[in-house]
C-alpha atoms as a PDB file:
ATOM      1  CA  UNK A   1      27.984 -82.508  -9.248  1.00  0.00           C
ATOM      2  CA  UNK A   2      25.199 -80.471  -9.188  1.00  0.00           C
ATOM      3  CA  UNK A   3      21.347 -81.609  -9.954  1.00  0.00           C
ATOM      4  CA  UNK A   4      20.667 -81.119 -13.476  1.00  0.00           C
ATOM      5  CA  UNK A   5      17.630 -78.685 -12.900  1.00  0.00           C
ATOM      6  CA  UNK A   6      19.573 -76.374 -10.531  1.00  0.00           C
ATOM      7  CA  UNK A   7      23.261 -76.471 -12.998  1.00  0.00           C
ATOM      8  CA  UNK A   8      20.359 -75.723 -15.904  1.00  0.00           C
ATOM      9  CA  UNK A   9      19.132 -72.858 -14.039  1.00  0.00           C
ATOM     10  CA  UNK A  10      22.600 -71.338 -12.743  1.00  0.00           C
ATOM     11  CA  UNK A  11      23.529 -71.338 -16.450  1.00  0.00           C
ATOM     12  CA  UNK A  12      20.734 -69.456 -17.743  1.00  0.00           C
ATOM     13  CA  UNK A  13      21.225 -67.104 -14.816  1.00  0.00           C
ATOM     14  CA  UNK A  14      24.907 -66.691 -15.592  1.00  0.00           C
ATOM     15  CA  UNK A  15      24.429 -66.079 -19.254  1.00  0.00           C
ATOM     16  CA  UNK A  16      22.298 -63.068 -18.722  1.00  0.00           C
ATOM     17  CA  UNK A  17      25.092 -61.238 -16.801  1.00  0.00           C
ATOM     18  CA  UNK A  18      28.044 -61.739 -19.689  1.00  0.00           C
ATOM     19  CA  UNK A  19      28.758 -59.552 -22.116  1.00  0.00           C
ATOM     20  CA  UNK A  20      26.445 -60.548 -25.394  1.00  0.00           C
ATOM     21  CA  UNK A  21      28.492 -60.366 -28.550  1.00  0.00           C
ATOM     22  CA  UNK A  22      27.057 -63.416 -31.778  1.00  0.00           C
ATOM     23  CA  UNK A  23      28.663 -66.203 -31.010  1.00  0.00           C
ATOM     24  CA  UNK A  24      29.283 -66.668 -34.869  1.00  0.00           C
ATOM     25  CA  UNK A  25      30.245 -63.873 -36.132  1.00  0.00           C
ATOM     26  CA  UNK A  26      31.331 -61.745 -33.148  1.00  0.00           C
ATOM     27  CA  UNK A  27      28.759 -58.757 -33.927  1.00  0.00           C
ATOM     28  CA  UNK A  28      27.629 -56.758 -30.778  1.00  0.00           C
ATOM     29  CA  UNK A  29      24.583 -57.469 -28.680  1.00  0.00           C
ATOM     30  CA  UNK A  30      23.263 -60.407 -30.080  1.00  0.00           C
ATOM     31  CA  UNK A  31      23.862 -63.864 -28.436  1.00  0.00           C
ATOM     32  CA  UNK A  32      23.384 -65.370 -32.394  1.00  0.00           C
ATOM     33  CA  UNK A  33      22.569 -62.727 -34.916  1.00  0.00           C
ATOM     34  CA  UNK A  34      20.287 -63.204 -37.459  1.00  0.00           C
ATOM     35  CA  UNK A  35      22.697 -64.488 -40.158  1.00  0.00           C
ATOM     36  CA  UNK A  36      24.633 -66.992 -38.308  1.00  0.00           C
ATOM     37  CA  UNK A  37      21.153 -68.390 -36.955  1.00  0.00           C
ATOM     38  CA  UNK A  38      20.288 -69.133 -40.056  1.00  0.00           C
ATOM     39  CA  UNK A  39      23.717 -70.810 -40.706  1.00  0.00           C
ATOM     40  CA  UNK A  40      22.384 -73.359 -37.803  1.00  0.00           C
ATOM     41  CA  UNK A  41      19.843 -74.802 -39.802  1.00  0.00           C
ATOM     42  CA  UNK A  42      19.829 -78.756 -39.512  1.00  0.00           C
ATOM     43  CA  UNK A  43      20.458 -80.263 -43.048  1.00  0.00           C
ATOM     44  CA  UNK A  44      20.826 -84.094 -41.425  1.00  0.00           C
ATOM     45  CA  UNK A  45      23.284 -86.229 -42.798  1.00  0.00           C
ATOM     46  CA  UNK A  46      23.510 -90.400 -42.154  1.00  0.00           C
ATOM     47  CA  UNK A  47      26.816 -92.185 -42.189  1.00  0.00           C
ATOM     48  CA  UNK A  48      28.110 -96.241 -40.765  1.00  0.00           C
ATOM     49  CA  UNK A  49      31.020 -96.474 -38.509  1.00  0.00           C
ATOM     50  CA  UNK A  50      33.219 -99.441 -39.416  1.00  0.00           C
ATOM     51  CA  UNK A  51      31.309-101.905 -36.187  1.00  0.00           C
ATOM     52  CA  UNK A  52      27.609-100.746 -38.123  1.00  0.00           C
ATOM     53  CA  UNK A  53      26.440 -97.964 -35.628  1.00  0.00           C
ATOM     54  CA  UNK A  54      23.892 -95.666 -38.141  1.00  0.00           C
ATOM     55  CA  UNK A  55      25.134 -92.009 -37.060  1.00  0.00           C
ATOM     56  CA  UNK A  56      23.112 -89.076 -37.816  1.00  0.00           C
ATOM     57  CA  UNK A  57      24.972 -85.615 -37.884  1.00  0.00           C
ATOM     58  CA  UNK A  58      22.910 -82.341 -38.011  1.00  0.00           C
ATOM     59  CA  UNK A  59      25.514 -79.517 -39.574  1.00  0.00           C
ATOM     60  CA  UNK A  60      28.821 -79.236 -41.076  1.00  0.00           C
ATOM     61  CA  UNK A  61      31.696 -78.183 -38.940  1.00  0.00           C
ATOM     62  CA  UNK A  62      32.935 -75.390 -40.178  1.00  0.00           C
ATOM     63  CA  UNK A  63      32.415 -71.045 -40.109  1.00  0.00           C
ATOM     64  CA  UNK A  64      29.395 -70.183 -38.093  1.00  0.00           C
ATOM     65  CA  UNK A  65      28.543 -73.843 -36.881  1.00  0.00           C
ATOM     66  CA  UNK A  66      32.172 -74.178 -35.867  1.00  0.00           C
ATOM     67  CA  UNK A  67      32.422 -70.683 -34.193  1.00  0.00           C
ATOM     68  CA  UNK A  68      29.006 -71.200 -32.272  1.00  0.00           C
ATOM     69  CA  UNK A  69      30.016 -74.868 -30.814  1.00  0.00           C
ATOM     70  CA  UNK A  70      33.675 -73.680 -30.179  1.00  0.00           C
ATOM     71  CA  UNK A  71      32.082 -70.609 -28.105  1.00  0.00           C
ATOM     72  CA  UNK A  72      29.629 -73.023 -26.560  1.00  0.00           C
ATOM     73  CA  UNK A  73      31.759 -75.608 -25.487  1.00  0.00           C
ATOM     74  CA  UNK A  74      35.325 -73.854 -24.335  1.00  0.00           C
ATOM     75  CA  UNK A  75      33.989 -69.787 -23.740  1.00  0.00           C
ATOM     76  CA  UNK A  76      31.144 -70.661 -21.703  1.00  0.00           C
ATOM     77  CA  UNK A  77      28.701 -69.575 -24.136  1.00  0.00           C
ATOM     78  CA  UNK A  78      25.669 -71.604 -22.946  1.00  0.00           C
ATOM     79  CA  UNK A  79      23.332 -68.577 -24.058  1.00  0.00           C
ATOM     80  CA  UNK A  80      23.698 -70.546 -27.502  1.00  0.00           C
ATOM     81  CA  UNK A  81      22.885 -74.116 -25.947  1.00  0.00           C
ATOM     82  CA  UNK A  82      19.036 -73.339 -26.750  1.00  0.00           C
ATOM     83  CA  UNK A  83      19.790 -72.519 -30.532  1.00  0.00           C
ATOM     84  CA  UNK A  84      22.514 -75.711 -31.205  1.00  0.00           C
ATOM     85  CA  UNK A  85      20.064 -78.125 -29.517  1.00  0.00           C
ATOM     86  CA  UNK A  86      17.344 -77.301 -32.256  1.00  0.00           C
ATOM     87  CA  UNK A  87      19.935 -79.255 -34.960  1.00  0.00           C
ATOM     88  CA  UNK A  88      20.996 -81.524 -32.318  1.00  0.00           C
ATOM     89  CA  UNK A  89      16.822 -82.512 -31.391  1.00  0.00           C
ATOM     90  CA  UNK A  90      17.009 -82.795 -35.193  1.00  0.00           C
ATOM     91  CA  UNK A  91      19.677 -84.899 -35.759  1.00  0.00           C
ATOM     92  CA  UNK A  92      18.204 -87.207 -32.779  1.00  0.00           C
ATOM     93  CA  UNK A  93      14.770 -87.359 -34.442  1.00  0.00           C
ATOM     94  CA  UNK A  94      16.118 -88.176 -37.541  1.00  0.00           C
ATOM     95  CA  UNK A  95      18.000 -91.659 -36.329  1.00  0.00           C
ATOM     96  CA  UNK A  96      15.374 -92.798 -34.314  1.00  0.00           C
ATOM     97  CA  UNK A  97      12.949 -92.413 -37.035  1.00  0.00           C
ATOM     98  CA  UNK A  98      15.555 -94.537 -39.202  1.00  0.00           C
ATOM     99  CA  UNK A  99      16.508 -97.344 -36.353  1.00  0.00           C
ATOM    100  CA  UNK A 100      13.960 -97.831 -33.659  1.00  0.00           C
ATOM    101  CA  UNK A 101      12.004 -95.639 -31.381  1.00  0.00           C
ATOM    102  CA  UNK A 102      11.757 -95.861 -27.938  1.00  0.00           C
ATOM    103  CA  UNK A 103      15.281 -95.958 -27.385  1.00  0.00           C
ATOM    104  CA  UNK A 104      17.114 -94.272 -24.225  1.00  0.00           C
ATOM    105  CA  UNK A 105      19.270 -91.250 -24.996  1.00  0.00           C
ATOM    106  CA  UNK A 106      22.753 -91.883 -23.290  1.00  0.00           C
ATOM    107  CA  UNK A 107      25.286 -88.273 -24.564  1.00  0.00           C
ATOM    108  CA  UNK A 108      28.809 -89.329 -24.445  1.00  0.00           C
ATOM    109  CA  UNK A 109      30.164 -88.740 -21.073  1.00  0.00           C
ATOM    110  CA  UNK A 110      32.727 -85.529 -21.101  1.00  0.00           C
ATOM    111  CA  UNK A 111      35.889 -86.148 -19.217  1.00  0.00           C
ATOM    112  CA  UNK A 112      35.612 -85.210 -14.941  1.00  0.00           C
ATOM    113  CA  UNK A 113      38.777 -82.820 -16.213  1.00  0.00           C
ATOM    114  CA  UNK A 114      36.786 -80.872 -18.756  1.00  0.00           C
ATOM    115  CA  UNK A 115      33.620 -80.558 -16.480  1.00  0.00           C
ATOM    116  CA  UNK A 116      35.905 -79.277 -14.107  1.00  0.00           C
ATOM    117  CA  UNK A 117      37.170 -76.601 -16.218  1.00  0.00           C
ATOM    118  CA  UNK A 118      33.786 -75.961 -17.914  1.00  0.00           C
ATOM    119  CA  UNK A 119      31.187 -76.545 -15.398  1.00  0.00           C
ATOM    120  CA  UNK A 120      29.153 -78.670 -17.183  1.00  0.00           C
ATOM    121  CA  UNK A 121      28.906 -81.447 -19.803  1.00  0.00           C
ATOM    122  CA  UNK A 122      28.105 -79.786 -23.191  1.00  0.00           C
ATOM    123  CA  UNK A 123      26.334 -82.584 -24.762  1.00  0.00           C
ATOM    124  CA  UNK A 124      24.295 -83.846 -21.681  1.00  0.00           C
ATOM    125  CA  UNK A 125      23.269 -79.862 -21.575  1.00  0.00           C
ATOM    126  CA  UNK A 126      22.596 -79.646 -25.450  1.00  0.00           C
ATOM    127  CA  UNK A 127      20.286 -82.462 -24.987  1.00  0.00           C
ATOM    128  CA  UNK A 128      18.300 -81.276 -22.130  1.00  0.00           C
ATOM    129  CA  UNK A 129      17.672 -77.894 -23.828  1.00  0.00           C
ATOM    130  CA  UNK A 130      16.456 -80.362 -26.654  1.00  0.00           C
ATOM    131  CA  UNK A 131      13.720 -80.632 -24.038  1.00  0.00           C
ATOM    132  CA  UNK A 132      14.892 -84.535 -23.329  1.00  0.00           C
ATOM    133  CA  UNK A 133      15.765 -85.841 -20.688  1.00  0.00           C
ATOM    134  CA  UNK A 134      18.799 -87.785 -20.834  1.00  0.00           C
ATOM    135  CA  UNK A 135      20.474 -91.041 -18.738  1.00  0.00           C
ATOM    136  CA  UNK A 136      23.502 -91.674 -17.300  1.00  0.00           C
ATOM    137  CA  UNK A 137      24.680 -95.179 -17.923  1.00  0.00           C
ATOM    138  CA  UNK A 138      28.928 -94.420 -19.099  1.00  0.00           C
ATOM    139  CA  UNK A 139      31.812 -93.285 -17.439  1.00  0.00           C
ATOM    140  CA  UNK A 140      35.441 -92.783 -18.400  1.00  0.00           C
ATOM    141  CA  UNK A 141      38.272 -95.030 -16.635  1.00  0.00           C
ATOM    142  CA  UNK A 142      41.116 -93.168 -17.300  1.00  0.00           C
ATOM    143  CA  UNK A 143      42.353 -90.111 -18.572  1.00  0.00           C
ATOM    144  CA  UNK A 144      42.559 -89.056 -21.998  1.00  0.00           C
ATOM    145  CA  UNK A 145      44.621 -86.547 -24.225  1.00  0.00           C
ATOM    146  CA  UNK A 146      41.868 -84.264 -25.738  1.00  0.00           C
ATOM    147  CA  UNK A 147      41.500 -85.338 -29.397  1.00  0.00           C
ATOM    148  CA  UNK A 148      41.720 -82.236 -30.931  1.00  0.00           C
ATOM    149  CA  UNK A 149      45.144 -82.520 -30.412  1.00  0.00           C
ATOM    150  CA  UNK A 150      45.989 -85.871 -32.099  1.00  0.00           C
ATOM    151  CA  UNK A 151      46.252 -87.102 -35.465  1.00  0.00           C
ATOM    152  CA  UNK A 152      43.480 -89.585 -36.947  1.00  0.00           C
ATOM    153  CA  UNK A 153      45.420 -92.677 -36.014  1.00  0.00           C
ATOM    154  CA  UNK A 154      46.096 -91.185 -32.524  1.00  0.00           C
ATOM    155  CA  UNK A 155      42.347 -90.808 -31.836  1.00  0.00           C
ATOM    156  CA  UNK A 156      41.333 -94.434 -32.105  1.00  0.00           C
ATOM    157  CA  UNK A 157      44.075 -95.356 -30.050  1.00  0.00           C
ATOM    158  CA  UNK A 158      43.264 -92.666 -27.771  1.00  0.00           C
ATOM    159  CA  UNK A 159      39.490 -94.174 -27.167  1.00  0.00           C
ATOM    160  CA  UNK A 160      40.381 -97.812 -26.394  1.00  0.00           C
ATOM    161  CA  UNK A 161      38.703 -98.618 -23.345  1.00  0.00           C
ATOM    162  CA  UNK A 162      38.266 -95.448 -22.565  1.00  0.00           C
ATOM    163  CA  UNK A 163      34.627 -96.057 -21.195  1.00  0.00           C
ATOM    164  CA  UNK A 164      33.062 -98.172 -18.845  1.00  0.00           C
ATOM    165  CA  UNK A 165      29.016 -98.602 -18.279  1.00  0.00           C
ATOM    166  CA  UNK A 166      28.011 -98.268 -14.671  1.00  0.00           C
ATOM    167  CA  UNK A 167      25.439-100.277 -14.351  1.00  0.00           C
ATOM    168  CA  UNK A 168      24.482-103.667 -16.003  1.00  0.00           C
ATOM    169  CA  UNK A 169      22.199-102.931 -19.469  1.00  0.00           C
ATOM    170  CA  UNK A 170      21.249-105.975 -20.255  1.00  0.00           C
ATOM    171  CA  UNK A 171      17.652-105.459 -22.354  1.00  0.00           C
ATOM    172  CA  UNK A 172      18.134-101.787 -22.638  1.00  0.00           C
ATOM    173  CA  UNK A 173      18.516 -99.862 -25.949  1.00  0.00           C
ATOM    174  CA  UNK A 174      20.398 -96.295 -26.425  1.00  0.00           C
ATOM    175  CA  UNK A 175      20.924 -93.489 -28.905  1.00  0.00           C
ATOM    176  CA  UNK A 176      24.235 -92.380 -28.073  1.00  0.00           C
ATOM    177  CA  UNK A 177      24.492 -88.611 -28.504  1.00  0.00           C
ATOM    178  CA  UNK A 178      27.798 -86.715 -28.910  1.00  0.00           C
ATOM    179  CA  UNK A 179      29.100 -83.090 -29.971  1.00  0.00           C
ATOM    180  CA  UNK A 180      31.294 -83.306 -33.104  1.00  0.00           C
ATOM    181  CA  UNK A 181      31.614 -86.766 -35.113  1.00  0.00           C
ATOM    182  CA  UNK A 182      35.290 -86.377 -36.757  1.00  0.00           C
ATOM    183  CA  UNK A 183      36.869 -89.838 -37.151  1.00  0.00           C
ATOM    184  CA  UNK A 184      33.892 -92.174 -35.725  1.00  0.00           C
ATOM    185  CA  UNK A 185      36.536 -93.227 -32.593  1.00  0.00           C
ATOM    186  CA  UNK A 186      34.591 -91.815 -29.866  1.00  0.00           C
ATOM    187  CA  UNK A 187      31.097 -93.172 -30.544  1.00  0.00           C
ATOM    188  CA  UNK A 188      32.695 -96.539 -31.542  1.00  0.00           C
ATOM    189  CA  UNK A 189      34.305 -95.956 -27.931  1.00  0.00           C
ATOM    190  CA  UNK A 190      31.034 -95.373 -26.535  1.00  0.00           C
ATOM    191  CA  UNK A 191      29.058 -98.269 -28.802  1.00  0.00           C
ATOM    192  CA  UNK A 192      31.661-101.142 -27.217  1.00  0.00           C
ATOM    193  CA  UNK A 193      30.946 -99.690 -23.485  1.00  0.00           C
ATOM    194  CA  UNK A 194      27.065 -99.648 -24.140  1.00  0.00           C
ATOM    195  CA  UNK A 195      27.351-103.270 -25.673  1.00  0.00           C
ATOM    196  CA  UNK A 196      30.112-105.057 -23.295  1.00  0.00           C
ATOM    197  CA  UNK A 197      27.588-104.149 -20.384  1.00  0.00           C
ATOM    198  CA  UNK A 198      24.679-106.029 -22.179  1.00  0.00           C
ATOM    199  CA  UNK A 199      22.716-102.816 -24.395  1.00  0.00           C
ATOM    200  CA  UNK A 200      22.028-102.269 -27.446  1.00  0.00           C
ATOM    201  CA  UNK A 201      22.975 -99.076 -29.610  1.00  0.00           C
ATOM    202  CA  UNK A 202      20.356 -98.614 -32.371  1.00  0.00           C
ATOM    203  CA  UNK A 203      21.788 -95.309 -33.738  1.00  0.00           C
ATOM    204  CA  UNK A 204      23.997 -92.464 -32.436  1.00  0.00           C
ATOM    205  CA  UNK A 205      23.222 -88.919 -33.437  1.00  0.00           C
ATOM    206  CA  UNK A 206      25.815 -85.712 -33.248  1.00  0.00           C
ATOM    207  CA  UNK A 207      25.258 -82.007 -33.423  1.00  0.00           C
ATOM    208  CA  UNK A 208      28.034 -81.813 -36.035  1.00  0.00           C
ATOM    209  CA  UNK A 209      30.808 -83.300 -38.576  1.00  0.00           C
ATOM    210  CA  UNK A 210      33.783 -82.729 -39.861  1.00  0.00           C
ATOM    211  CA  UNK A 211      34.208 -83.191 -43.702  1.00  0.00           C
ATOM    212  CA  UNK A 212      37.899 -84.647 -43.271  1.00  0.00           C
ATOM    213  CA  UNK A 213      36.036 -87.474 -41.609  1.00  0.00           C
ATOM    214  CA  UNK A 214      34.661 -88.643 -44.727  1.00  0.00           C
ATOM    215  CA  UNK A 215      38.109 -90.393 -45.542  1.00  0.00           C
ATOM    216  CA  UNK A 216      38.443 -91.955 -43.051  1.00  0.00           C
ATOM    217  CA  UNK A 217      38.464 -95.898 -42.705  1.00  0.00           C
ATOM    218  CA  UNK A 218      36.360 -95.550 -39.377  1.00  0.00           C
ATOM    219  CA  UNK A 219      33.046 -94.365 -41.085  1.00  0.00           C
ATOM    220  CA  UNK A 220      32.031 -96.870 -43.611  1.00  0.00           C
ATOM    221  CA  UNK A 221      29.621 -95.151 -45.821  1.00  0.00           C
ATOM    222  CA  UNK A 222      28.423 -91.793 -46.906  1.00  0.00           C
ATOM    223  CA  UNK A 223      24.756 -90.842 -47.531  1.00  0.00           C
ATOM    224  CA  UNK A 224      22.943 -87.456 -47.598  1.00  0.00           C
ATOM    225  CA  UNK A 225      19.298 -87.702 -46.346  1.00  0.00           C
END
């Protein structure tokens, strides 16, 4: 895996060569045009998965927002990272304000498959061009079918154990940071990894949500900021 400051700089690099079409609305030589960026705006929203993790989402996944992430994540798109990590910075700012600050930011580890395929780890990247700096303290174990794919059920099961902290955290805190918050499976995931090696989760933050996850029995309670 390559250093973080040299994979940052082959991105930008690499972006500047592709073909620039809005990655929400498809129009021609913009990377976002005016209108979509405007669709970015952060309006944060706090919810409580079923173990008590606070989680603090910046958009609603759907049109533009969905468009932009889907281009970011699985076309390559990281000419757009800069633009989604200004909701994403927000979303963070927003849960440490309402848990604790001082608290390490840990992004949900993608899969070694997916960086493979993508060249990078979306959310580590978002966060980065959030100008943070964040840690590496989870890994996955196995593999995992991507949960996209899989029903609401499915997902949970899917996450079980699917993480594993590398090093000992005893007396460390963490906001855990991840992409798209749909049925609360993932962070939960990510919350039992952080706390079986000793840390504490104060809050999680995501760039977006999906509205379907409001019914579900993984995310406890509802409240607009």
């Amino acid at each position: 895996m390559l250093p973080d400051i040299l994979l940052d700089a082959l991105l930008d690099a690499w972006a500047l060569v592709l073909p620039v079409d809005c990655a929400g609305c498809g129009a021609r030589d913009r990377s976002l045009c005016s209108v979509c960026s405007d669709a970015l705006a952060p309006e944060p929203v706090a919810r409580r998965l079923i173990d008590g993790t606070p989680v603090v989402s910046a958009l609603d996944y759907d049109g533009v927002v969905r468009s932009a992430i889907l281009a970011f994540k699985e076309q390559g798109r990281t000419d757009v990272a800069r633009r989604l990590a200004v909701p994403l910075a927000a979303a963070m700012a927003e849960a440490m304000s309402a848990a604790a600050a001082g608290a390490e930011i840990l992004p949900v580890p993608t899969s070694p498959a997916a960086y493979r395929r993508r060249g990078y780890d979306p959310v580590a990247l978002l966060v980065r061009r959030a100008g943070l700096r964040p840690t590496r303290e989870l890994a996955t174990t196995r593999r995992a079918a991507q949960q996209k794919k899989l029903t609401a059920d499915e997902r949970s099961g899917n996450r079980d154990g699917y993480l594993r902290a590398v090093h000992v955290l005893g007396g460390r805190r963490f906001l855990l940071v991840d992409d798209v918050l749909t049925t609360g499976s993932t962070i939960a995931e990510a919350s039992r990894a952080v706390r079986a090696g000793g840390g504490e989760v104060v809050a999680a933050a995501t760039l977006a949500y999906t509205q379907k996850r409001a019914q579900h029995p993984g995310v406890r309670s509802l409240n607009v900021l």
